[in-house]
ModelCIF file with pLDDT and N, C-alpha, C, O atoms, coordinates in Angstrom:
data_MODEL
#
_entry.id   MODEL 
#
_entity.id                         1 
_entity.type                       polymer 
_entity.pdbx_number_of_molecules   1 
#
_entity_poly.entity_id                      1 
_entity_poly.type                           'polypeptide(L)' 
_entity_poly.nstd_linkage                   no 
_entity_poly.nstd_monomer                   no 
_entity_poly.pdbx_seq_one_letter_code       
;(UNK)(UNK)(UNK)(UNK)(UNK)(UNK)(UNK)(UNK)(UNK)(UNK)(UNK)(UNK)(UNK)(UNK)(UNK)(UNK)
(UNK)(UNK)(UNK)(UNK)(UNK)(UNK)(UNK)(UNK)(UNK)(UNK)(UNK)(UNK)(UNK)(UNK)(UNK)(UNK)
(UNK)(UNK)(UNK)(UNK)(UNK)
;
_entity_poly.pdbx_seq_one_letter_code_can   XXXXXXXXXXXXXXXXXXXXXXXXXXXXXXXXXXXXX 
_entity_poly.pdbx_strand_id                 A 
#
loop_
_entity_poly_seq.entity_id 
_entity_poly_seq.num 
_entity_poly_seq.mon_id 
_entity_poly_seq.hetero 
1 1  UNK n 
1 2  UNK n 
1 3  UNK n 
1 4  UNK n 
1 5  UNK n 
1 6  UNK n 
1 7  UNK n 
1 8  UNK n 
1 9  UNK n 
1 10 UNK n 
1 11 UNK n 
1 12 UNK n 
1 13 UNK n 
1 14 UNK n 
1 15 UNK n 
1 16 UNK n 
1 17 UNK n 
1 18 UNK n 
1 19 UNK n 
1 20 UNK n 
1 21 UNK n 
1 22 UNK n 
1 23 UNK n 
1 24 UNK n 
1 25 UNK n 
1 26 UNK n 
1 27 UNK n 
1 28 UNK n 
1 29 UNK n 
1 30 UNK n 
1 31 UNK n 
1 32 UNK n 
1 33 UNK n 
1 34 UNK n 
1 35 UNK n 
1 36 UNK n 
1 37 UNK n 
#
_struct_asym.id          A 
_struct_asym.entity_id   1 
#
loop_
_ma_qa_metric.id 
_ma_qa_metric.mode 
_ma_qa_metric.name 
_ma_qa_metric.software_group_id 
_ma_qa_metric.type 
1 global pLDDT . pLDDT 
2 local  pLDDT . pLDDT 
#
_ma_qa_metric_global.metric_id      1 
_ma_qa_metric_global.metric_value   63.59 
_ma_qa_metric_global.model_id       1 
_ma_qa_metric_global.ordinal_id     1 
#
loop_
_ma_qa_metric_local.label_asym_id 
_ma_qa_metric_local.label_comp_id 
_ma_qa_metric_local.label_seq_id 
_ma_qa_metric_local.metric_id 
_ma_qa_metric_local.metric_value 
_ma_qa_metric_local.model_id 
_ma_qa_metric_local.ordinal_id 
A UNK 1  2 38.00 1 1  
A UNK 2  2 44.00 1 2  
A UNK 3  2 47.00 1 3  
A UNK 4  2 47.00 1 4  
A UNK 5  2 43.00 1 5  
A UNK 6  2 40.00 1 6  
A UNK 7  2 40.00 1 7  
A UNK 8  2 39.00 1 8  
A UNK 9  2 37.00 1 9  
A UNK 10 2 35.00 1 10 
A UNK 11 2 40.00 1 11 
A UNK 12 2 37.00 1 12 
A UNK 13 2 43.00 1 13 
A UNK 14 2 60.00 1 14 
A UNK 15 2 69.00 1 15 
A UNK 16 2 75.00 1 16 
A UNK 17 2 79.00 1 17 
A UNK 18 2 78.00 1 18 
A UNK 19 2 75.00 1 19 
A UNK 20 2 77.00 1 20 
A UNK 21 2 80.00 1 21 
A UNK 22 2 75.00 1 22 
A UNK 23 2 76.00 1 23 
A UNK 24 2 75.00 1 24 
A UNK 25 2 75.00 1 25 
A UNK 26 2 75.00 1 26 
A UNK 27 2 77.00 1 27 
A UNK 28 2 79.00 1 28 
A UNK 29 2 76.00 1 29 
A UNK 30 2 72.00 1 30 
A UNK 31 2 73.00 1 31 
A UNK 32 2 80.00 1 32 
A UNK 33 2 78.00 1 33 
A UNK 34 2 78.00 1 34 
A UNK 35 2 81.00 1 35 
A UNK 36 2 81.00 1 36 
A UNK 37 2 79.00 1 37 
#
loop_
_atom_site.group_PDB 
_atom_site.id 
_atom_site.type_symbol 
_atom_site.label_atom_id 
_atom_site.label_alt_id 
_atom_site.label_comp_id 
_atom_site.label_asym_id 
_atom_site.label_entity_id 
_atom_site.label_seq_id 
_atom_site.pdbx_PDB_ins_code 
_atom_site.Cartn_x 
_atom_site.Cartn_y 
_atom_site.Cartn_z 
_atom_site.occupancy 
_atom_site.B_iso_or_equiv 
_atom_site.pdbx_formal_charge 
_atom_site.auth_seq_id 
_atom_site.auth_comp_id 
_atom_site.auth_asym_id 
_atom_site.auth_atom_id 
_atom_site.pdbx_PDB_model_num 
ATOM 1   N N  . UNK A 1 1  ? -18.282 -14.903 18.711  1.00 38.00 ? 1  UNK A N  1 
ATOM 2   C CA . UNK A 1 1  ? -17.178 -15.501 19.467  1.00 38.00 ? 1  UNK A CA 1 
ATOM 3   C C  . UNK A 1 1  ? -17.608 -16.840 20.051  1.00 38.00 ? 1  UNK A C  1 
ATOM 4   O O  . UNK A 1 1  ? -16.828 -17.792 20.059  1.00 38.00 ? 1  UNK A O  1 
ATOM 5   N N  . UNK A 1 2  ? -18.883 -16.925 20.555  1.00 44.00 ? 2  UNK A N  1 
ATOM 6   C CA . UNK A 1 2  ? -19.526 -18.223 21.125  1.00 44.00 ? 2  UNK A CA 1 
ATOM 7   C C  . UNK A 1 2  ? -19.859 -19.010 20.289  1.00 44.00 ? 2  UNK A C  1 
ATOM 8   O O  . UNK A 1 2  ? -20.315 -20.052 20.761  1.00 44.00 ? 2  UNK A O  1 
ATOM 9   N N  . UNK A 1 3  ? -19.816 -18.940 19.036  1.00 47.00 ? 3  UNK A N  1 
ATOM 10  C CA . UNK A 1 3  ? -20.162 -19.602 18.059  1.00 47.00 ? 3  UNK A CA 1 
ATOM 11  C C  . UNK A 1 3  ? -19.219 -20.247 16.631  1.00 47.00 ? 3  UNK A C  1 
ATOM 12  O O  . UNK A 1 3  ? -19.503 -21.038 15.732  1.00 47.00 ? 3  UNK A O  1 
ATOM 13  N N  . UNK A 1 4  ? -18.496 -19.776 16.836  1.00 47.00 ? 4  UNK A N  1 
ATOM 14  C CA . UNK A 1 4  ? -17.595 -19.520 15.430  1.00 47.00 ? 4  UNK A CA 1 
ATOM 15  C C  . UNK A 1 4  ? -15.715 -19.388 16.013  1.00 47.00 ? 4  UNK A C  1 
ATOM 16  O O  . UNK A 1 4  ? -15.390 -18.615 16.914  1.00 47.00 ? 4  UNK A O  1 
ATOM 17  N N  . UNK A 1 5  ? -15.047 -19.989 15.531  1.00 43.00 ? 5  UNK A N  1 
ATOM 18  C CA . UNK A 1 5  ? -13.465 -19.968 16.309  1.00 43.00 ? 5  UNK A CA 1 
ATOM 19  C C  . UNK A 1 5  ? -13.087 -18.756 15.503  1.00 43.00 ? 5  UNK A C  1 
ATOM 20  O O  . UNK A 1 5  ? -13.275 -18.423 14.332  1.00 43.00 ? 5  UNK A O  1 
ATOM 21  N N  . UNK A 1 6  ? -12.243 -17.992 16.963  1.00 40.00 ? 6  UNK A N  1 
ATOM 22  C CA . UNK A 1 6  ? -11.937 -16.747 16.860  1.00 40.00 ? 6  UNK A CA 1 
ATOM 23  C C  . UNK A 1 6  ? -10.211 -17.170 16.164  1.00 40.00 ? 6  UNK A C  1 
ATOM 24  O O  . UNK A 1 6  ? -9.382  -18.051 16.391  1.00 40.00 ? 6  UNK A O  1 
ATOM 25  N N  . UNK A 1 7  ? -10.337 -15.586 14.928  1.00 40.00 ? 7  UNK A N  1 
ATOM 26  C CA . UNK A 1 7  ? -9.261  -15.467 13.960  1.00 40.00 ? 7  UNK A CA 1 
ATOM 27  C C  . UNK A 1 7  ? -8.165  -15.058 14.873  1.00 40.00 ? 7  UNK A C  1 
ATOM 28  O O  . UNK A 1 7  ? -8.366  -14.393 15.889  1.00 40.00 ? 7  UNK A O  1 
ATOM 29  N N  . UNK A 1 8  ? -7.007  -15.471 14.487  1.00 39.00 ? 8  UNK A N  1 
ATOM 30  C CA . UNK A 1 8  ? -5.739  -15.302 14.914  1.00 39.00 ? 8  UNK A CA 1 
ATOM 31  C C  . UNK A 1 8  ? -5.420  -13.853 14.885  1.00 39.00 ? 8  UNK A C  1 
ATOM 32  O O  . UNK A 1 8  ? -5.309  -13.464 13.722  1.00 39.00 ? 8  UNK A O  1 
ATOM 33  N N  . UNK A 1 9  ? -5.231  -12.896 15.794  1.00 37.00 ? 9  UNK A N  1 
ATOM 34  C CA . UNK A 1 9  ? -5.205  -11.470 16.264  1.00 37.00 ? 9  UNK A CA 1 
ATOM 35  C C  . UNK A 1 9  ? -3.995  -10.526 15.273  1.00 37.00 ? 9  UNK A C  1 
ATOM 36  O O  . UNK A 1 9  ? -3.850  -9.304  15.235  1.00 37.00 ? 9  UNK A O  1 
ATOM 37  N N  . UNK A 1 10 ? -3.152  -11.723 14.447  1.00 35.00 ? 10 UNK A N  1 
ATOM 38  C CA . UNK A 1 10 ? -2.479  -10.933 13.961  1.00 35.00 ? 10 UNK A CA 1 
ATOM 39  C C  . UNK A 1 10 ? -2.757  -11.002 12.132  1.00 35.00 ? 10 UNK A C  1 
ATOM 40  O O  . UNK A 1 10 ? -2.061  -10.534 11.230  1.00 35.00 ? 10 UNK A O  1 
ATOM 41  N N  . UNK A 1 11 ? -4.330  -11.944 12.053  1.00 40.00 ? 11 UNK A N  1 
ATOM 42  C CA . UNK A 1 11 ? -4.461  -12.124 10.564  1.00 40.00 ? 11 UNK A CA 1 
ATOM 43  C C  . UNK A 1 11 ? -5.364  -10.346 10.315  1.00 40.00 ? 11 UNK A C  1 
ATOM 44  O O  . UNK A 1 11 ? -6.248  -9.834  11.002  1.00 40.00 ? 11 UNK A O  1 
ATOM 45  N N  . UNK A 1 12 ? -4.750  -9.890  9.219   1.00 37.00 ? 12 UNK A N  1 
ATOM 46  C CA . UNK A 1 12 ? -5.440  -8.808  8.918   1.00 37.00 ? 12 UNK A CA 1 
ATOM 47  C C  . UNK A 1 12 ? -6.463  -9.320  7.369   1.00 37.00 ? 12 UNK A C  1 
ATOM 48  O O  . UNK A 1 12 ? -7.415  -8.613  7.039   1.00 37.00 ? 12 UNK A O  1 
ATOM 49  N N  . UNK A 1 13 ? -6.129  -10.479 6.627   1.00 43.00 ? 13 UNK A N  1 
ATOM 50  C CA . UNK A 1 13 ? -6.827  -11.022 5.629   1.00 43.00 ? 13 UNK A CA 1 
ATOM 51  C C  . UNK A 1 13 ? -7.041  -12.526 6.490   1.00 43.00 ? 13 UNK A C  1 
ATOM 52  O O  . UNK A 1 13 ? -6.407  -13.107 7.370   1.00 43.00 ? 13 UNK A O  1 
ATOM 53  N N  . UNK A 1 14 ? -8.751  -12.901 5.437   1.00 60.00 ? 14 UNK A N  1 
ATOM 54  C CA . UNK A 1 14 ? -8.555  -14.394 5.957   1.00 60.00 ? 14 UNK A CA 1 
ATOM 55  C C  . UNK A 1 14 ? -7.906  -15.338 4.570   1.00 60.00 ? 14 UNK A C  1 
ATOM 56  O O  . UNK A 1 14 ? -8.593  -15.821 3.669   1.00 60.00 ? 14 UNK A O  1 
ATOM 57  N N  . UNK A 1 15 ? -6.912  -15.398 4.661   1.00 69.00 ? 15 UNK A N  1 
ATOM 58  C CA . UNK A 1 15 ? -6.222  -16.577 3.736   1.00 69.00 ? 15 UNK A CA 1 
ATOM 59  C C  . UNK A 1 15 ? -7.402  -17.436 3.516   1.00 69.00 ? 15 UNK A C  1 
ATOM 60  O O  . UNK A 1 15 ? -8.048  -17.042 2.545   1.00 69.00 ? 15 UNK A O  1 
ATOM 61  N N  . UNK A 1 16 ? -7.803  -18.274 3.979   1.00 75.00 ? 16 UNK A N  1 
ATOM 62  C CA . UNK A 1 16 ? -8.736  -19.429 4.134   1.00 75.00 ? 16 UNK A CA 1 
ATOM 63  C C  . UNK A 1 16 ? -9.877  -19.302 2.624   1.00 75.00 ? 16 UNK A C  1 
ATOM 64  O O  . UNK A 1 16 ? -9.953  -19.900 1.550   1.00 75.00 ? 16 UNK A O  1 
ATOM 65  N N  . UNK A 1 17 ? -10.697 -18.080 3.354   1.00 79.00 ? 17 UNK A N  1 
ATOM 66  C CA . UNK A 1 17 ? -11.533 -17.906 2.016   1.00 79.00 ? 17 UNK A CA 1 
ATOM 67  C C  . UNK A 1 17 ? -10.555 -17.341 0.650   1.00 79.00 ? 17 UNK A C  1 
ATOM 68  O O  . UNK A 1 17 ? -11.369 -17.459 -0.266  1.00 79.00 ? 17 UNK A O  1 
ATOM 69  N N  . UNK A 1 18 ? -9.982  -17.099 0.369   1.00 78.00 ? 18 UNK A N  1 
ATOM 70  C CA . UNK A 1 18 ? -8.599  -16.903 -0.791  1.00 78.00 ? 18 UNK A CA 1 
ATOM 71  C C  . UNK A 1 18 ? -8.701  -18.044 -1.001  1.00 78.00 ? 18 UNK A C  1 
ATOM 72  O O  . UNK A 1 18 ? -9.491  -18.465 -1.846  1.00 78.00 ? 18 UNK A O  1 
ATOM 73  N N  . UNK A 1 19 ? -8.032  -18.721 -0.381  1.00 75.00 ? 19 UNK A N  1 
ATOM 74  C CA . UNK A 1 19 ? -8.012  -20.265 -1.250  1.00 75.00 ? 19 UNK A CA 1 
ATOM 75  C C  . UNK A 1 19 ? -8.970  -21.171 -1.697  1.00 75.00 ? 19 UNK A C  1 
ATOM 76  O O  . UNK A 1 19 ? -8.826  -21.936 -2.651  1.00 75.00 ? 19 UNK A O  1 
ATOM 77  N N  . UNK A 1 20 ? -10.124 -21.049 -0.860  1.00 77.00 ? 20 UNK A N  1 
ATOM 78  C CA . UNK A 1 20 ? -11.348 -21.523 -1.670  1.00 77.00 ? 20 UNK A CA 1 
ATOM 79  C C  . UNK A 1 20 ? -11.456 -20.830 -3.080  1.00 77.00 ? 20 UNK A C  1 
ATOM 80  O O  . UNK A 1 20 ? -11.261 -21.298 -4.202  1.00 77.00 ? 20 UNK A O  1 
ATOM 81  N N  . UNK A 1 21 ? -11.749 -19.841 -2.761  1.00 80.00 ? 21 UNK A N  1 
ATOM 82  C CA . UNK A 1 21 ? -11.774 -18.865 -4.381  1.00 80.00 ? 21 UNK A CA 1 
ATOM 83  C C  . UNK A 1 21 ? -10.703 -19.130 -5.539  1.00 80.00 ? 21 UNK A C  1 
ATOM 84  O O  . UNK A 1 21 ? -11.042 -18.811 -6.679  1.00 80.00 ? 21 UNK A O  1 
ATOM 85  N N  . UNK A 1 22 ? -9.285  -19.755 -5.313  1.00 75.00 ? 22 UNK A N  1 
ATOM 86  C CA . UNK A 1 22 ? -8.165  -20.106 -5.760  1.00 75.00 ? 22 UNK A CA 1 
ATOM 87  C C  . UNK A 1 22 ? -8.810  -21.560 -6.507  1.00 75.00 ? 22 UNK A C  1 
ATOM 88  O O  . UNK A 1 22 ? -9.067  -21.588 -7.711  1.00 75.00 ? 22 UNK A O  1 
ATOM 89  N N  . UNK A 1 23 ? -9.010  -22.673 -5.646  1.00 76.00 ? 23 UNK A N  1 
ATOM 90  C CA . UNK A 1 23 ? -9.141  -23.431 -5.888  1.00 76.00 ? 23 UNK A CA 1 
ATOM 91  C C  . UNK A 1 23 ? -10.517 -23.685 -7.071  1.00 76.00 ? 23 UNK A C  1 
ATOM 92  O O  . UNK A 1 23 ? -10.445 -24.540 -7.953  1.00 76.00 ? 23 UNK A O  1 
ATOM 93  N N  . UNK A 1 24 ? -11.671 -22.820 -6.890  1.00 75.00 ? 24 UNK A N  1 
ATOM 94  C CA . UNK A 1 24 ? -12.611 -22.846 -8.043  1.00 75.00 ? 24 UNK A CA 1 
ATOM 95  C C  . UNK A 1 24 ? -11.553 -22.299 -8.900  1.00 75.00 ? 24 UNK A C  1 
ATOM 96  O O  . UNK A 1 24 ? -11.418 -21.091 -8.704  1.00 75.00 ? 24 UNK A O  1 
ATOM 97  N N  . UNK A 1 25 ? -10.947 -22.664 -9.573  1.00 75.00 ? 25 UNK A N  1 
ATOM 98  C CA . UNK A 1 25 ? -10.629 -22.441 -10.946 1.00 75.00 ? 25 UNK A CA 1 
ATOM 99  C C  . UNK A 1 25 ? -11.330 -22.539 -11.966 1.00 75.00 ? 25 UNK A C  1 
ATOM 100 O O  . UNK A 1 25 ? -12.216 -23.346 -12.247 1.00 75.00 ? 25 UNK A O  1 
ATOM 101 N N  . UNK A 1 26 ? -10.811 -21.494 -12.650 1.00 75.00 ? 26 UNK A N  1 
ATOM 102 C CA . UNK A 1 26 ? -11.761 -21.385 -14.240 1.00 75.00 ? 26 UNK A CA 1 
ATOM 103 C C  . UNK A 1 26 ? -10.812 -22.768 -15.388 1.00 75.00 ? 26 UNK A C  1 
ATOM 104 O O  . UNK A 1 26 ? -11.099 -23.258 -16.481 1.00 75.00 ? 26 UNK A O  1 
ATOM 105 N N  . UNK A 1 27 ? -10.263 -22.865 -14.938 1.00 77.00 ? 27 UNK A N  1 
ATOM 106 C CA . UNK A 1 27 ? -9.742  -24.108 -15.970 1.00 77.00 ? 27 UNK A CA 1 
ATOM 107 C C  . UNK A 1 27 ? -10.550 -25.510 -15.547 1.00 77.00 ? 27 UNK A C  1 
ATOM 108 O O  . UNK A 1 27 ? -10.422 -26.496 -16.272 1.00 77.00 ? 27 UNK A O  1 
ATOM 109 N N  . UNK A 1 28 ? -11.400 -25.567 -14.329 1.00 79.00 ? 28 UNK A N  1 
ATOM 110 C CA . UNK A 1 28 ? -12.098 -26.803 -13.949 1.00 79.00 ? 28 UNK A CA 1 
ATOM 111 C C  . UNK A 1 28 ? -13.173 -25.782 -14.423 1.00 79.00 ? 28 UNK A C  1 
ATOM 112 O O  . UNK A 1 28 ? -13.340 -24.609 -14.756 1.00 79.00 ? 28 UNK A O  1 
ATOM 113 N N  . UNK A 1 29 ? -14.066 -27.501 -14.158 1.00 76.00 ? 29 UNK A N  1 
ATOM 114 C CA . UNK A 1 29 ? -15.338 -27.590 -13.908 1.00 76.00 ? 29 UNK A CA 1 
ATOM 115 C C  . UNK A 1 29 ? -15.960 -27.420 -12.685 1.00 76.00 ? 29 UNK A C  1 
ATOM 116 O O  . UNK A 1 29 ? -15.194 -27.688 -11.760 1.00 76.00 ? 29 UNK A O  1 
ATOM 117 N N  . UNK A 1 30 ? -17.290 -27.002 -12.266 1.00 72.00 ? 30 UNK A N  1 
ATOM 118 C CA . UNK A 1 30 ? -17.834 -26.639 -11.289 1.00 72.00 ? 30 UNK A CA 1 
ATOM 119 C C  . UNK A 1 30 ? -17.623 -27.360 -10.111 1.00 72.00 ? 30 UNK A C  1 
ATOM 120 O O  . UNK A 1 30 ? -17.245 -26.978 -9.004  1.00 72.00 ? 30 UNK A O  1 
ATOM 121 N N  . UNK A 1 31 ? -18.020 -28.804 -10.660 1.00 73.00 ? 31 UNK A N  1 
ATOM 122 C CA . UNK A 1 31 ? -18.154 -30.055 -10.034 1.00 73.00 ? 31 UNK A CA 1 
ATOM 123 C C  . UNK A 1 31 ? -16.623 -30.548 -9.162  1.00 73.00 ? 31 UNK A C  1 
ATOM 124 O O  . UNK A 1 31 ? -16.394 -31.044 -8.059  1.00 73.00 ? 31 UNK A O  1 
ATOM 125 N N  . UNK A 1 32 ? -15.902 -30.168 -10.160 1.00 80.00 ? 32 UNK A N  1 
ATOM 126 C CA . UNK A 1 32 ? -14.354 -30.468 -10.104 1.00 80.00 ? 32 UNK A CA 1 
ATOM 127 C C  . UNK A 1 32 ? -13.651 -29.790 -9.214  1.00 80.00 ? 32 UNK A C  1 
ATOM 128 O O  . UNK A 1 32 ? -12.853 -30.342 -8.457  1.00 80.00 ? 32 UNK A O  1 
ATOM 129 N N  . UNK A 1 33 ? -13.916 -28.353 -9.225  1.00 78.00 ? 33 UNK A N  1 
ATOM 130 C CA . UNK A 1 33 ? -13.175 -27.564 -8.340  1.00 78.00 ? 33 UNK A CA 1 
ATOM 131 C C  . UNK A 1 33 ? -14.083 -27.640 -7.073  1.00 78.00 ? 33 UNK A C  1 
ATOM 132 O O  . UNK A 1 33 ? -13.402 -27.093 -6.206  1.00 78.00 ? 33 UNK A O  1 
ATOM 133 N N  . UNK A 1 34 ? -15.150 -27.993 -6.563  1.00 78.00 ? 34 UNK A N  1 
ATOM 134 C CA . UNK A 1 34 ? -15.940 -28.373 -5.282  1.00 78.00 ? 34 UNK A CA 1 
ATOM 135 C C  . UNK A 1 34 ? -15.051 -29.284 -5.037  1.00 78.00 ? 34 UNK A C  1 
ATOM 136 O O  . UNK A 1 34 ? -14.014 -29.001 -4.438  1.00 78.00 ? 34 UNK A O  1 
ATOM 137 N N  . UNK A 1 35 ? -15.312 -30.450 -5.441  1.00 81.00 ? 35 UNK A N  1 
ATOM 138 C CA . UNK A 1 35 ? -14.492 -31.588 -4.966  1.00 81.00 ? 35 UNK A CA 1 
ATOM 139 C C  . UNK A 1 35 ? -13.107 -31.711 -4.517  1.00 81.00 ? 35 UNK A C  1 
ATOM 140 O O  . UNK A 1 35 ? -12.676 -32.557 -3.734  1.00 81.00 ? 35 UNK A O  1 
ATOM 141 N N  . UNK A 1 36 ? -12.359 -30.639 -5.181  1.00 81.00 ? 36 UNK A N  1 
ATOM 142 C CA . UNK A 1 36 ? -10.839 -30.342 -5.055  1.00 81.00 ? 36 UNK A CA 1 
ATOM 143 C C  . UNK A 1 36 ? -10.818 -29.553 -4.224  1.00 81.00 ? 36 UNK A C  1 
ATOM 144 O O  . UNK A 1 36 ? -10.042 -30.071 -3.421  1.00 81.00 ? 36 UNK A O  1 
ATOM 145 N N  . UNK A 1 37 ? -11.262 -28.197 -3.616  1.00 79.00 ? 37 UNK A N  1 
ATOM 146 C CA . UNK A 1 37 ? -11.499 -27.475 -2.306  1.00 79.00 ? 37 UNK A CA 1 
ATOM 147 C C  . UNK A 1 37 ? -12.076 -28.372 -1.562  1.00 79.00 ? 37 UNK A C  1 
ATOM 148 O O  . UNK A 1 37 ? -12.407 -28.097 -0.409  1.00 79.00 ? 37 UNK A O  1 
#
């Protein structure tokens, strides 16, 4: 809690990391989808 901002009380998933994972797409490149997340 002292370290890190506390999640919104009513998220039961974190969206956030989802969309990183979204954004590496397998249709990019490694390099490509870093840069685009």
């Amino acid at each position: 809690v002292e370290t890190e901002p506390v999640p919104d009380p009513g998220e039961a998933v974190d969206d956030t990391l989802r969309l990183y994972f979204l954004c590496a797409h397998p249709s990019l490149t490694p390099s490509s989808a870093v840069a685009l997340t």
